[in-house]
Protein backbone atom coordinates (compact mmCIF):
# COMPACT_ATOMS: atom_id res chain seq x y z
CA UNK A 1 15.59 2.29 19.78
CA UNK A 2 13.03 3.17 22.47
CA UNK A 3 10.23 0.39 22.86
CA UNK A 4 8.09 2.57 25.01
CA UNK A 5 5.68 5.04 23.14
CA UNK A 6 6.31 8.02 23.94
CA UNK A 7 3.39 10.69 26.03
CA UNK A 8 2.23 11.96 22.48
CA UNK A 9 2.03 8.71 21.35
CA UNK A 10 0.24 6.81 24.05
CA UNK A 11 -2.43 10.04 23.51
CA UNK A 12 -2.69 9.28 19.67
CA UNK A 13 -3.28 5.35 20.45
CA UNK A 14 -5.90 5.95 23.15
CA UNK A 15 -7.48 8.77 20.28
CA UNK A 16 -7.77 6.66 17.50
CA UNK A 17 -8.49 3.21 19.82
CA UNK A 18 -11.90 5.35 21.13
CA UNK A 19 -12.61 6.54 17.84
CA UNK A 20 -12.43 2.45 16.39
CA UNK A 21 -15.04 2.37 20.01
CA UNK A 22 -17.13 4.71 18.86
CA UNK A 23 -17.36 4.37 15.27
CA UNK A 24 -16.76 1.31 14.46
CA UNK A 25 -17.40 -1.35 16.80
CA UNK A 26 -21.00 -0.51 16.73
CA UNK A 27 -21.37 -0.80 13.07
CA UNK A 28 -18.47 -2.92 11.37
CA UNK A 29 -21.53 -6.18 11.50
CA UNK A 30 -23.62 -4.55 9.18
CA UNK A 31 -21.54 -2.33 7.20
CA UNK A 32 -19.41 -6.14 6.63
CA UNK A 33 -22.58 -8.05 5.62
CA UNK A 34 -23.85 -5.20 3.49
CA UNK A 35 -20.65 -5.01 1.25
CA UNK A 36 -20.96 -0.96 2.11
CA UNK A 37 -17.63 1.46 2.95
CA UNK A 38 -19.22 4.21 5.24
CA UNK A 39 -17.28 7.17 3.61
CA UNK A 40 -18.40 9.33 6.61
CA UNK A 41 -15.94 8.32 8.41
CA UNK A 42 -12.71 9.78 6.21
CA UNK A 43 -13.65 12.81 7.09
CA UNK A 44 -14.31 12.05 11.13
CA UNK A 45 -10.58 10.47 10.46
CA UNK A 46 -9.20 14.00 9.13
CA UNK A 47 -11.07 16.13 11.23
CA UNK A 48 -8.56 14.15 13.91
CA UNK A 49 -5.57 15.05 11.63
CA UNK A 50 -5.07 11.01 11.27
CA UNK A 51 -4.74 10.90 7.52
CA UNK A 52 -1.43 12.82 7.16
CA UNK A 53 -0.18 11.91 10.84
CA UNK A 54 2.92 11.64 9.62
CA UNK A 55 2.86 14.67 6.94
CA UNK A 56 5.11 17.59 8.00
CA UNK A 57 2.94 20.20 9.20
CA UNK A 58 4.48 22.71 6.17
CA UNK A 59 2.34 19.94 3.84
CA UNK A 60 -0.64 20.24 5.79
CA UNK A 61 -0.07 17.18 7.83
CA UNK A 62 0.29 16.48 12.03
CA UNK A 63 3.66 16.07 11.76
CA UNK A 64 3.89 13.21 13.89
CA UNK A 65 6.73 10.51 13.61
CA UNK A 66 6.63 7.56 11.04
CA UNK A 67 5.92 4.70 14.12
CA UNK A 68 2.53 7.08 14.96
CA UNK A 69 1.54 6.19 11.35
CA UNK A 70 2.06 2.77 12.77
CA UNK A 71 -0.36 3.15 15.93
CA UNK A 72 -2.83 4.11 13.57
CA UNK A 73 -2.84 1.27 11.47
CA UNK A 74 -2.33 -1.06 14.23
CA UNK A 75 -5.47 0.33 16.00
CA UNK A 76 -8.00 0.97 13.19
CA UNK A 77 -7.31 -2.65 11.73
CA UNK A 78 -8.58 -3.59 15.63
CA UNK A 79 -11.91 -2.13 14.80
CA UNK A 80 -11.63 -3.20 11.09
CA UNK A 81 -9.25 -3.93 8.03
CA UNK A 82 -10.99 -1.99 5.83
CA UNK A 83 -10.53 1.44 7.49
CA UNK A 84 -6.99 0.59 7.81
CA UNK A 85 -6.34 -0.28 4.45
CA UNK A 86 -8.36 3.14 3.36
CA UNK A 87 -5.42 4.97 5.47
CA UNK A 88 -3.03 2.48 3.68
CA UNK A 89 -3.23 3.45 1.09
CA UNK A 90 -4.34 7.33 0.79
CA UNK A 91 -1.09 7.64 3.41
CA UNK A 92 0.82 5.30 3.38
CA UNK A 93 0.88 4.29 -0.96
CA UNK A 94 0.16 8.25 -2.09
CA UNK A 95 0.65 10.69 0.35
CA UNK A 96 4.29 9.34 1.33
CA UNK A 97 5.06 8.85 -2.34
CA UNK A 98 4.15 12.44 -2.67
CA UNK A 99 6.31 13.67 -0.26
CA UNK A 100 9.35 11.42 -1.18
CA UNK A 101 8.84 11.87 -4.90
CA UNK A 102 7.09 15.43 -5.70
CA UNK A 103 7.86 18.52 -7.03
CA UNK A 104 6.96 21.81 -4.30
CA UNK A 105 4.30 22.26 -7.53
CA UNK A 106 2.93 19.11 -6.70
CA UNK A 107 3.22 18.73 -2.84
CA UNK A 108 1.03 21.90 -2.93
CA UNK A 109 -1.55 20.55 -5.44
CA UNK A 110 -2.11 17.25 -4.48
CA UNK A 111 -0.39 16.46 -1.07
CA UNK A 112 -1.85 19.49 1.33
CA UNK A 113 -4.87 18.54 0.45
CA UNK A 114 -4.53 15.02 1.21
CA UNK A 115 -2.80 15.39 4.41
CA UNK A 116 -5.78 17.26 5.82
CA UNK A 117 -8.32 14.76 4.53
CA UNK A 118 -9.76 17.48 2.09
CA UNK A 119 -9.36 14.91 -1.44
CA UNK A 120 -8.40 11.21 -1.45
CA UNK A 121 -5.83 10.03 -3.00
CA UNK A 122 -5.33 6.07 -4.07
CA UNK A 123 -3.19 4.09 -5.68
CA UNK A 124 -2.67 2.18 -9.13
CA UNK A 125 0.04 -0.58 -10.05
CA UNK A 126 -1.82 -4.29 -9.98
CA UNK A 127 -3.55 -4.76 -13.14
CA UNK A 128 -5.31 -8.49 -14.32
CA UNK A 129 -2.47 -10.02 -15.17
CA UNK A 130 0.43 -8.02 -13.74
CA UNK A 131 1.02 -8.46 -9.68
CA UNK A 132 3.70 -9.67 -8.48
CA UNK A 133 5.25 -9.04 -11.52
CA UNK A 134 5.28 -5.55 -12.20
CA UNK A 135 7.15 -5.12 -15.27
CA UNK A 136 4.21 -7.35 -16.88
CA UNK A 137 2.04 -4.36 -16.67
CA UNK A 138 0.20 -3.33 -20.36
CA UNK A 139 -1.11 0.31 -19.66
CA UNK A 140 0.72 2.78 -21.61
CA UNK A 141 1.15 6.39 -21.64
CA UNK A 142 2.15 7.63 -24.88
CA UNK A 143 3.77 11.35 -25.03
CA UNK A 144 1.30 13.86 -27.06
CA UNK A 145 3.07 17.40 -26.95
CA UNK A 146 1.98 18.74 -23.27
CA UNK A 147 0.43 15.65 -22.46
CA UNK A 148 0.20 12.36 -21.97
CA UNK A 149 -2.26 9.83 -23.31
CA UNK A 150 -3.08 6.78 -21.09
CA UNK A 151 -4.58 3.42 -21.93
CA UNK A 152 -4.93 0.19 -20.00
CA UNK A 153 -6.65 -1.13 -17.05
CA UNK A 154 -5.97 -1.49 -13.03
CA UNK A 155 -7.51 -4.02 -10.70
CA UNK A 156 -7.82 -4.62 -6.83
CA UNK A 157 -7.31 -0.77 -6.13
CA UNK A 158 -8.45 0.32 -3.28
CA UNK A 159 -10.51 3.33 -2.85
CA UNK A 160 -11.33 2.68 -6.71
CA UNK A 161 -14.73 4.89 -6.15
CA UNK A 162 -13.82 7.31 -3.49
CA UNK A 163 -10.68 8.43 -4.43
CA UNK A 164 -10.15 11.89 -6.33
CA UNK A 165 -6.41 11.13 -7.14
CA UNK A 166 -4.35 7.85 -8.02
CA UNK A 167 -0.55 7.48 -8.65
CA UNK A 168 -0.97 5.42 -12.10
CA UNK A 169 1.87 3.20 -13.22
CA UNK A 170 2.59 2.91 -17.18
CA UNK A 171 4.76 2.39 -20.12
CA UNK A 172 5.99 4.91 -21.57
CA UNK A 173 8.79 2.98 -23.45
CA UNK A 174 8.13 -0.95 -22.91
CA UNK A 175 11.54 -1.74 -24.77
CA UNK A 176 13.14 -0.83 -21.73
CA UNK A 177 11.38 -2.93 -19.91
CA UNK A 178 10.83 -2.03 -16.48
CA UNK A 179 13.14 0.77 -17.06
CA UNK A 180 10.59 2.20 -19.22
CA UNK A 181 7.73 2.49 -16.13
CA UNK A 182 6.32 6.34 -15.37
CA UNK A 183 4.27 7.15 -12.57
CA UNK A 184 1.57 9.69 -13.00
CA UNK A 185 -1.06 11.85 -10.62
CA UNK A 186 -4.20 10.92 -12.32
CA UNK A 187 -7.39 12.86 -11.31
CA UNK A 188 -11.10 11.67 -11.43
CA UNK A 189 -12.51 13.72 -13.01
CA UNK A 190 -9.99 13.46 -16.24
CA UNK A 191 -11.86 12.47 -19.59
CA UNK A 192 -11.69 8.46 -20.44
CA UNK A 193 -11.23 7.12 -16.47
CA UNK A 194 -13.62 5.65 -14.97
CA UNK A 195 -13.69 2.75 -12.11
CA UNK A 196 -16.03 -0.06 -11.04
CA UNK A 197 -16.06 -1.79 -7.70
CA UNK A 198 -15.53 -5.33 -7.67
CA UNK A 199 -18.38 -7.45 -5.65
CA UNK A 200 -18.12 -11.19 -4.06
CA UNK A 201 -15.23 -10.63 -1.89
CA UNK A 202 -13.91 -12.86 0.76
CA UNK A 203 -12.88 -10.21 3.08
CA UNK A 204 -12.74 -6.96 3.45
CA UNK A 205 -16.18 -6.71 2.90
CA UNK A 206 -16.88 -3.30 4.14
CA UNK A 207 -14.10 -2.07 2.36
CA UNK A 208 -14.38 -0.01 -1.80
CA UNK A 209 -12.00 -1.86 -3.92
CA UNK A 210 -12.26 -2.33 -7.64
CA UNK A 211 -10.96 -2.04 -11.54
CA UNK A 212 -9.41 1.35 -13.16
CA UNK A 213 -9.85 2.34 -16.67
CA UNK A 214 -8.15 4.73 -18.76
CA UNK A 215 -9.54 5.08 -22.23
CA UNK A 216 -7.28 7.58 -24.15
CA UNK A 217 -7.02 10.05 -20.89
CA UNK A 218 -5.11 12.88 -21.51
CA UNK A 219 -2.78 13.43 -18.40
CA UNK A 220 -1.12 17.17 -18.24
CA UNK A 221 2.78 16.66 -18.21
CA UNK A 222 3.11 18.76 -15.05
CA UNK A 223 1.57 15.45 -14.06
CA UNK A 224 4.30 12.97 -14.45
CA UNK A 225 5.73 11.66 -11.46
CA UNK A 226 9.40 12.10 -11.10
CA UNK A 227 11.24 11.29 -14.33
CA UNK A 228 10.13 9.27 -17.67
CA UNK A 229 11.60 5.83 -16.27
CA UNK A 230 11.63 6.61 -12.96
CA UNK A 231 7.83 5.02 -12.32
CA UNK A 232 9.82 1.31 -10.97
CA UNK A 233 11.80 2.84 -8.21
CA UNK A 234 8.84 5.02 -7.59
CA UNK A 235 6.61 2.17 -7.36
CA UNK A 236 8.71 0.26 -5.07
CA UNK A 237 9.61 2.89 -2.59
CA UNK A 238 5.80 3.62 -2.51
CA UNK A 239 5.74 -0.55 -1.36
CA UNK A 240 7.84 -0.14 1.26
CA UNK A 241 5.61 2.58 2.92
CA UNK A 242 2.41 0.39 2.29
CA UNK A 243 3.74 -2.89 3.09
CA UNK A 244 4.39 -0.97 6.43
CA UNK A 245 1.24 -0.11 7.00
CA UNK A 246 -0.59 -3.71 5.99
CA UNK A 247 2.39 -5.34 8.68
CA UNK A 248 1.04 -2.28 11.72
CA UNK A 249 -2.52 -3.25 10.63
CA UNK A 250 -1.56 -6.62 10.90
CA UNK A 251 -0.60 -6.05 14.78
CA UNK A 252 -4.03 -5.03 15.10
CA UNK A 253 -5.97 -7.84 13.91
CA UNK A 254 -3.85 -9.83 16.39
CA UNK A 255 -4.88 -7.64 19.62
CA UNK A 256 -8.02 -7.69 18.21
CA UNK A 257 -8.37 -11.78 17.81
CA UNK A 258 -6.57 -11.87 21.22
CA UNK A 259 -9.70 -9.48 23.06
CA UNK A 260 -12.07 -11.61 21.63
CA UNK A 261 -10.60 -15.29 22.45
CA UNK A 262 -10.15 -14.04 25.90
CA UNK A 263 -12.92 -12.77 26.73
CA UNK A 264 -14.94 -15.96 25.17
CA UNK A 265 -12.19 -17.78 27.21
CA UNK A 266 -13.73 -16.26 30.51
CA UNK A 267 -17.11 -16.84 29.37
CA UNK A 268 -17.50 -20.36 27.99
CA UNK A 269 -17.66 -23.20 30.58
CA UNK A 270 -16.70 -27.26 29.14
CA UNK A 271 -16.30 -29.80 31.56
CA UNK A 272 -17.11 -27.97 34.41
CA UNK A 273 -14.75 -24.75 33.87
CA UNK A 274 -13.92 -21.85 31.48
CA UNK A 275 -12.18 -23.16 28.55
CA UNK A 276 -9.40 -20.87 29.20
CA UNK A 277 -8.07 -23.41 31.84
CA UNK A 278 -7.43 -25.47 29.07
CA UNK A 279 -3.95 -26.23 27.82
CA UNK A 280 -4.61 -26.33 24.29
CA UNK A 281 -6.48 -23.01 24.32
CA UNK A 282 -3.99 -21.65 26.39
CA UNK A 283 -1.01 -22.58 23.50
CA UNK A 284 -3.16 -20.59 21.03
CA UNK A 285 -3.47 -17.40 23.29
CA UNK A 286 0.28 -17.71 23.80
CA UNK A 287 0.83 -18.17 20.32
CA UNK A 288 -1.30 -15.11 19.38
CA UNK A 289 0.34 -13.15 22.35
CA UNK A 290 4.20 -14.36 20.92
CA UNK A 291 3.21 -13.13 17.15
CA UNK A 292 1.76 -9.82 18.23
CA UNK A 293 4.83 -8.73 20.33
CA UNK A 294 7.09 -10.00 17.71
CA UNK A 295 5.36 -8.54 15.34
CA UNK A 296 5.01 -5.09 16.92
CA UNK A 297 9.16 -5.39 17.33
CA UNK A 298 9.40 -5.98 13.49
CA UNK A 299 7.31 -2.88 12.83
CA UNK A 300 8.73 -0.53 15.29
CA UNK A 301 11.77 -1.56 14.23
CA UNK A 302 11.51 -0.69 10.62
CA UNK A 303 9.44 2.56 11.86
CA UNK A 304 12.70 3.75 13.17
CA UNK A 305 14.74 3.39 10.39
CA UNK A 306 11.87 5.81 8.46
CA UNK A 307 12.43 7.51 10.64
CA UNK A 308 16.13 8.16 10.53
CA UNK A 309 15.42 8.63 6.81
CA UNK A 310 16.81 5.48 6.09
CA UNK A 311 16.81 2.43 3.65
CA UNK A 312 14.30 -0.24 5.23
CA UNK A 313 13.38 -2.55 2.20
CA UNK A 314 14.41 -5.29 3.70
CA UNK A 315 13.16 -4.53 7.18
CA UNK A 316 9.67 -3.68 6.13
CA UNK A 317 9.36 -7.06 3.93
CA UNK A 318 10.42 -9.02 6.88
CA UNK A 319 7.99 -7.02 9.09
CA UNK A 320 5.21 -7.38 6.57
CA UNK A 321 5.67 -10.89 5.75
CA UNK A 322 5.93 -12.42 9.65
CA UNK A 323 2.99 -9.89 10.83
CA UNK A 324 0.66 -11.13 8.31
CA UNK A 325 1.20 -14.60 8.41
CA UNK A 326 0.39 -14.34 12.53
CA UNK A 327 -2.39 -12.85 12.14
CA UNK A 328 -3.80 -15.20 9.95
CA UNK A 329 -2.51 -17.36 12.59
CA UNK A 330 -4.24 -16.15 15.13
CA UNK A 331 -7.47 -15.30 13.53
CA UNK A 332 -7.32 -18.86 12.53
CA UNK A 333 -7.15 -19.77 16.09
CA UNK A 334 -9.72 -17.53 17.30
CA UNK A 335 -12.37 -19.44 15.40
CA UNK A 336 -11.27 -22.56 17.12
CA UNK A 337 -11.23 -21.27 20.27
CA UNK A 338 -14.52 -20.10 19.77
CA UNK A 339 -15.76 -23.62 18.04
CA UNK A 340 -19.41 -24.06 16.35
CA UNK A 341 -19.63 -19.80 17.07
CA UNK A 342 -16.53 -19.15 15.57
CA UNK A 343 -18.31 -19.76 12.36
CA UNK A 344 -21.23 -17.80 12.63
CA UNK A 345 -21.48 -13.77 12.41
CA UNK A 346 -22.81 -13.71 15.85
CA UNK A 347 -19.18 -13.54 16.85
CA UNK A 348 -16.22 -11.10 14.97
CA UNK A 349 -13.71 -13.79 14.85
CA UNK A 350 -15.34 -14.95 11.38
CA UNK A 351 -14.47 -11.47 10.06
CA UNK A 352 -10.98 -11.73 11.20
CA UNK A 353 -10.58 -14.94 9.52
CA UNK A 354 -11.75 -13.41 5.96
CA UNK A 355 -10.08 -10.38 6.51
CA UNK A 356 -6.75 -11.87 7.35
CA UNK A 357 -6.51 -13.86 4.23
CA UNK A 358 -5.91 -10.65 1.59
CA UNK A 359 -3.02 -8.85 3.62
CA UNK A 360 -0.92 -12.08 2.81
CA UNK A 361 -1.69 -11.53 -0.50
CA UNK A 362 -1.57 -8.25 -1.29
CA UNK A 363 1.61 -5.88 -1.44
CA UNK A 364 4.21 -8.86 -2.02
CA UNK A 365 2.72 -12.46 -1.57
CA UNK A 366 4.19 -14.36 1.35
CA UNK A 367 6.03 -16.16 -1.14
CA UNK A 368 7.56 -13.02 -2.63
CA UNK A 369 8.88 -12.09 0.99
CA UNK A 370 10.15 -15.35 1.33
CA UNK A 371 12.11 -14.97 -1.15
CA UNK A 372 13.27 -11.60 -1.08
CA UNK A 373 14.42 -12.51 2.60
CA UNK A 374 16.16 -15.50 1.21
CA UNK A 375 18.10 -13.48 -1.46
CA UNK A 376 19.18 -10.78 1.38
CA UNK A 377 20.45 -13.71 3.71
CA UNK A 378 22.30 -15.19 0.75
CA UNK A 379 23.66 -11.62 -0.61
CA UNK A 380 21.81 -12.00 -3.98
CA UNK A 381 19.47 -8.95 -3.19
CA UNK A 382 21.03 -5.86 -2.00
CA UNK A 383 19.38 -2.15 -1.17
CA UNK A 384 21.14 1.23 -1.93
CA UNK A 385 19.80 4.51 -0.86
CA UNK A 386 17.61 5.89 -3.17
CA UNK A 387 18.33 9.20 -4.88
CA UNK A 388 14.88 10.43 -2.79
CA UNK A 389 14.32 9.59 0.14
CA UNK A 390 11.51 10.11 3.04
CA UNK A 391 12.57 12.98 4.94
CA UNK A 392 14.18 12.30 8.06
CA UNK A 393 11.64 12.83 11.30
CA UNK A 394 11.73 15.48 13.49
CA UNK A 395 10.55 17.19 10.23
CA UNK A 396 11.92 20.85 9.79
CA UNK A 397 11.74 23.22 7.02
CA UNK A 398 15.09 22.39 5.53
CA UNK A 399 14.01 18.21 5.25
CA UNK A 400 10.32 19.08 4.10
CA UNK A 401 12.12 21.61 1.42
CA UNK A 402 14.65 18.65 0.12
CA UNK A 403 12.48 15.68 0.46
């Protein structure tokens, strides 16, 4: 494993790190306090290739390697976690799924598009009282000759109102229990969806998410996902590219808490000199600086097993789990460092804070990586190749063909 980035890379971070500059920085106060997702900037994003970085260029995507999906991630959550989260999951949840998962029939469809930012693609498992627990999900999606009829409801999807495609989870036979799960490409503008953001968030404020409905929508067959049954294993391969993502973005929220501390460090004066001198401030830089590099190995590390087109279940959970709980860490620390400002708008670290509370949430609870890395340790859990898997990077014809 190589733990410098290579030329291409180093270009990519410095592209997308003056784009978050540019775009962002300016803006992020009042797009935050207003509760509003500038959609502009999806297409400024594709118009840079960025949201199919890691799409092989046959799809319609940069080709790059999985770990410059990573540098993405890491660098837009610096500027904000909503942006990241918007390539999240319209790369990361869909696009990858798409690509692992798809028929050629499909990859054409819905994934070219996609890759080059043209349509939007989302993602729908969590429903209002089905998380963690997946196989607790109640939409269904009942076979009707060349079609499929879904009913139910999703919550906390991202993109809920900007997306023009979602990978739905349903039953199509809850006897089997989670062996009964389908995943389906669900489109907009279908008869019986609808969405409806959801308002009075903690964090993530500039950020669409919000509630899926499906009210008898008939979904073309051509539709379904892999195979009847197949919509678990689909589901949790799709977890393993997002929880990826949320761990990178994670990285980024560190840097970023670590820019600000510092420079308010140099700035603010107590007892005669910058507060930086002090030794308490000085443990929390050092514990922000520890979590960030560790964290960064984590997520390279499980980058290059994607890339090798290998099995990383274990090695993204881990990643996702330790990167989140630093930054909360560390945005946690930033307010103190900062003191009375730390709690006012007038400074960003108050945005870290709420944002840094939903990525240990969301895509496995800490608690469900704690576990999960418990059961691994204690050779309870153990991961076999899928059937599928991500095609092995460099991408060539023969591994975008087979994926």
């Amino acid at each position: 494993m190589h733990f410098e980035l290579t030329e291409e890379q180093e270009l990519l971070k410095k592209t997308v790190r003056n784009f978050v500059d540019k775009e962002i920085m300016p803006n992020i106060r009042e797009w935050d306090e207003n509760h509003h997702f500038e959609t502009s900037l999806l297409k400024k994003l594709a118009d840079l290739g960025l949201m199919g970085v890691c799409i092989p260029e046959k799809y319609g995507g940069s080709g790059m390697d999985y770990n410059a999906l990573a540098i993405v991630c890491e660098e837009l959550e610096r500027g904000d976690t909503a942006f990241r989260t918007a390539v999240s999951v319209h790369t990361g949840l869909n696009s990858l799924t798409l690509l692992q998962w798809g028929t050629e029939a499909q990859k054409q469809k819905y994934l070219v598009p996609q890759a080059k930012g043209e349509k939007i693609g989302a993602f729908g498992l969590t429903e209002p009282d089905a998380g963690s627990d997946v196989a607790g999900i109640g939409t269904t999606a009942e076979k009707d000759g060349d079609f499929y009829i879904l009913n139910g409801q999703k919550t906390w999807i991202s993109l809920c109102d900007v997306a023009d495609h979602f990978l739905v989870f349903a039953y199509t036979d809850k006897a089997k229990k989670h062996h009964g799960i389908s995943a389906f490409i669900v489109e907009r503008t279908l008869p019986g969806f609808s969405s409806k953001a959801i308002k009075g968030k903690l964090g993530i404020r500039a950020g669409n998410t919000g509630e899926l409905f499906f009210d008898n929508v008939r979904v073309p067959k051509e539709n379904l996902l892999g195979e009847e049954g197949e919509g678990f294993k689909i589901a949790m391969s799709a977890l393993d590219n997002g929880r990826f993502t949320v761990a990178a973005g994670a990285c980024g929220l560190i840097q970023a808490c670590l820019e600000a501390s510092v420079k308010y460090c140099h700035e603010r004066k107590t007892f005669g000199r910058e507060i930086g001198k002090h030794q308490l401030v000085q443990q929390m830089i050092a514990k922000m600086e520890a979590g960030y590099q560790m964290s960064r190995l984590l997520v390279f590390r499980a980058g290059e097993l994607k890339n090798q087109g290998k099995r990383n279940t274990r090695e993204t959970s881990l990643a996702k789990w330790q990167a989140c709980d630093f930054a909360n860490e560390a945005a946690n620390d930033a307010v103190q460092i900062h003191g009375a400002y730390g709690y006012s708008s007038e400074y960003p670290v108050e945005r870290y804070l709420r944002n840094s509370k939903a990525p240990v949430i969301y895509e496995g609870t800490r608690e469900i990586h704690t576990v999960m890395q418990a059961e691994y340790v204690l050779g309870y859990r153990t991961d076999k190749p899928l059937n599928k898997m991500l095609p092995a990077w460099p991408f060539d014809e023969r591994d975008a063909e087979e994926s």
